[in-house]
Protein backbone atom coordinates (compact mmCIF):
# COMPACT_ATOMS: atom_id res chain seq x y z
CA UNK A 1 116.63 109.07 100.61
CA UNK A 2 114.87 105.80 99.86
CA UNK A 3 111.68 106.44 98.09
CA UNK A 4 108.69 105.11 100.23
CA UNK A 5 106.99 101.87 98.58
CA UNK A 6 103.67 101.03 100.12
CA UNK A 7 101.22 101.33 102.28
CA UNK A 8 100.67 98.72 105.28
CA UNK A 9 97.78 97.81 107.10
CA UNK A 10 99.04 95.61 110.32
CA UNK A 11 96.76 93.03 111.24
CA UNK A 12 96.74 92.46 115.09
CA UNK A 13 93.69 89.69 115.30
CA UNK A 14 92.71 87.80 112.66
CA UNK A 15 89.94 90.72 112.39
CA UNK A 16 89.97 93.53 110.20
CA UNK A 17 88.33 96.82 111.04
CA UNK A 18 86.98 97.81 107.54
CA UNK A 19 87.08 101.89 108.93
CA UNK A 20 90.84 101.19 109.10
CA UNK A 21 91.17 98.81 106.25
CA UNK A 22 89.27 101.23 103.85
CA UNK A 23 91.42 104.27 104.68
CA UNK A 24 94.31 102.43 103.97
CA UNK A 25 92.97 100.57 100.71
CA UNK A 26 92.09 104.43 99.55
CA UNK A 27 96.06 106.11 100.37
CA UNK A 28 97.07 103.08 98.61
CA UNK A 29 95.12 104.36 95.43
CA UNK A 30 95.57 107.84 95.89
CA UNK A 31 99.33 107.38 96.00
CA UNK A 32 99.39 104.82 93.16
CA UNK A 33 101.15 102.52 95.69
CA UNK A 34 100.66 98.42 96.50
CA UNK A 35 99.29 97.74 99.82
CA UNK A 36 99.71 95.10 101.95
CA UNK A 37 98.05 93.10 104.60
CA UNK A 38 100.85 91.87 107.78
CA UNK A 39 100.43 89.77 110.25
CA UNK A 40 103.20 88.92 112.71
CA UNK A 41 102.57 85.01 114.77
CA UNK A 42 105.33 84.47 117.76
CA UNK A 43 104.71 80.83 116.86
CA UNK A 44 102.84 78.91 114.60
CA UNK A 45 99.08 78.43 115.31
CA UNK A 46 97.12 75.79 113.46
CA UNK A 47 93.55 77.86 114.28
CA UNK A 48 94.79 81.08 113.72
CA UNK A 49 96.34 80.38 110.33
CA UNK A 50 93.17 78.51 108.88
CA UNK A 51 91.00 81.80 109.91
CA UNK A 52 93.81 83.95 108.17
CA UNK A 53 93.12 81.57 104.95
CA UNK A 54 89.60 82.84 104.76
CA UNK A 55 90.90 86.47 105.40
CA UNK A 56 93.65 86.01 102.48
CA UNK A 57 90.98 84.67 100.33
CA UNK A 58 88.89 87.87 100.66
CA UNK A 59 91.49 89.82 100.01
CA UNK A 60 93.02 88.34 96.83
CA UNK A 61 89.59 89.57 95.83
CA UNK A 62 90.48 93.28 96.27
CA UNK A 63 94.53 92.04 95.00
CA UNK A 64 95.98 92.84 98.03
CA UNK A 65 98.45 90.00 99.56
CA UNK A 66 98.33 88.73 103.11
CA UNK A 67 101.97 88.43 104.53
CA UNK A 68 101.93 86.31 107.40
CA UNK A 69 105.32 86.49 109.52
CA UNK A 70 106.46 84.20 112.59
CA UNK A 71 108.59 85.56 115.43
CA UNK A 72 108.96 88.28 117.79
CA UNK A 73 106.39 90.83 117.08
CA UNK A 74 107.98 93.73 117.76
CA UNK A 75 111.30 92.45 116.09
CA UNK A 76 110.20 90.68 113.10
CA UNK A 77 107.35 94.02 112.12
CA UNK A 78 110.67 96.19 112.60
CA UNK A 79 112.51 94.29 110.23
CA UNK A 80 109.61 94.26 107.76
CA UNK A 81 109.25 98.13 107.55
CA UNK A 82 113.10 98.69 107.69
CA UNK A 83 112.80 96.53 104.43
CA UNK A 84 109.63 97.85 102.78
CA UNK A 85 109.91 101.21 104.03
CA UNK A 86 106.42 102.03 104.03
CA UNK A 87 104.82 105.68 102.86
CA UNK A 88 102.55 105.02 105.81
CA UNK A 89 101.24 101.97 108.34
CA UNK A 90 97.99 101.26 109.87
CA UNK A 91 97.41 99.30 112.52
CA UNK A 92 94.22 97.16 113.03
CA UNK A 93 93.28 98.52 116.42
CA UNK A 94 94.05 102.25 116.12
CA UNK A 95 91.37 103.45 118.59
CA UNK A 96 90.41 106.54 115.89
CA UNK A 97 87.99 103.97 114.32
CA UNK A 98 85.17 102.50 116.17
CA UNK A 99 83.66 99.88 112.79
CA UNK A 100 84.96 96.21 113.85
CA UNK A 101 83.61 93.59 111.32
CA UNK A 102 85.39 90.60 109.37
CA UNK A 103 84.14 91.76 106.42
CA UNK A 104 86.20 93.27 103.73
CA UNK A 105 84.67 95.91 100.76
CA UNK A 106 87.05 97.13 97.46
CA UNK A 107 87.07 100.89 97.83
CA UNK A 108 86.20 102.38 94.70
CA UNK A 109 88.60 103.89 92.61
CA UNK A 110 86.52 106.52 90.72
């Protein structure tokens, strides 16, 4: 069996939901695993990508990478866990958390 490599939080908008960002940052720490930020465009949007620049720029600040993928959403996120094989995936609007905000915090490692 392949060994599971990270933990990925699926971006849906171009906002985060720090509940669900948070949660993931701290299995990611727990597990001593890299985490990474996804987000899948069916085409390229000029607007979209320049508010995902200020997004990747906050979160180089907490070294975690943005991976921005264009195609088929369902399709081209498939492909992207069949290749990463993630321990575990969030997803931006899981209705468990209710905290919507574009702000992103480092969770503390203690």
């Amino acid at each position: 069996m392949t060994p599971k490599t990270c933990i990925v939080y699926v971006l849906e908008t171009s906002k985060t939901s720090t509940d669900i960002f948070a949660a993931a940052q701290q299995l990611a720490n727990q597990l001593h695993l890299p985490m990474a930020v996804v987000h899948v465009m069916p085409d390229w949007d000029k607007q979209l990508a320049q508010e995902l620049t200020t997004l990747e720029a906050e979160l180089a600040a907490c070294n975690i990478p943005l991976i921005v993928l264009i195609g088929n959403p369902a399709n081209t996120l498939a492909g992207f866990m069949h290749h990463t094989n993630p321990y575990k995936v969030f997803h931006s609007s899981d209705s468990s958390y209710k905290k919507d905000t574009t702000s992103l915090e480092a969770v503390d490692v203690a």
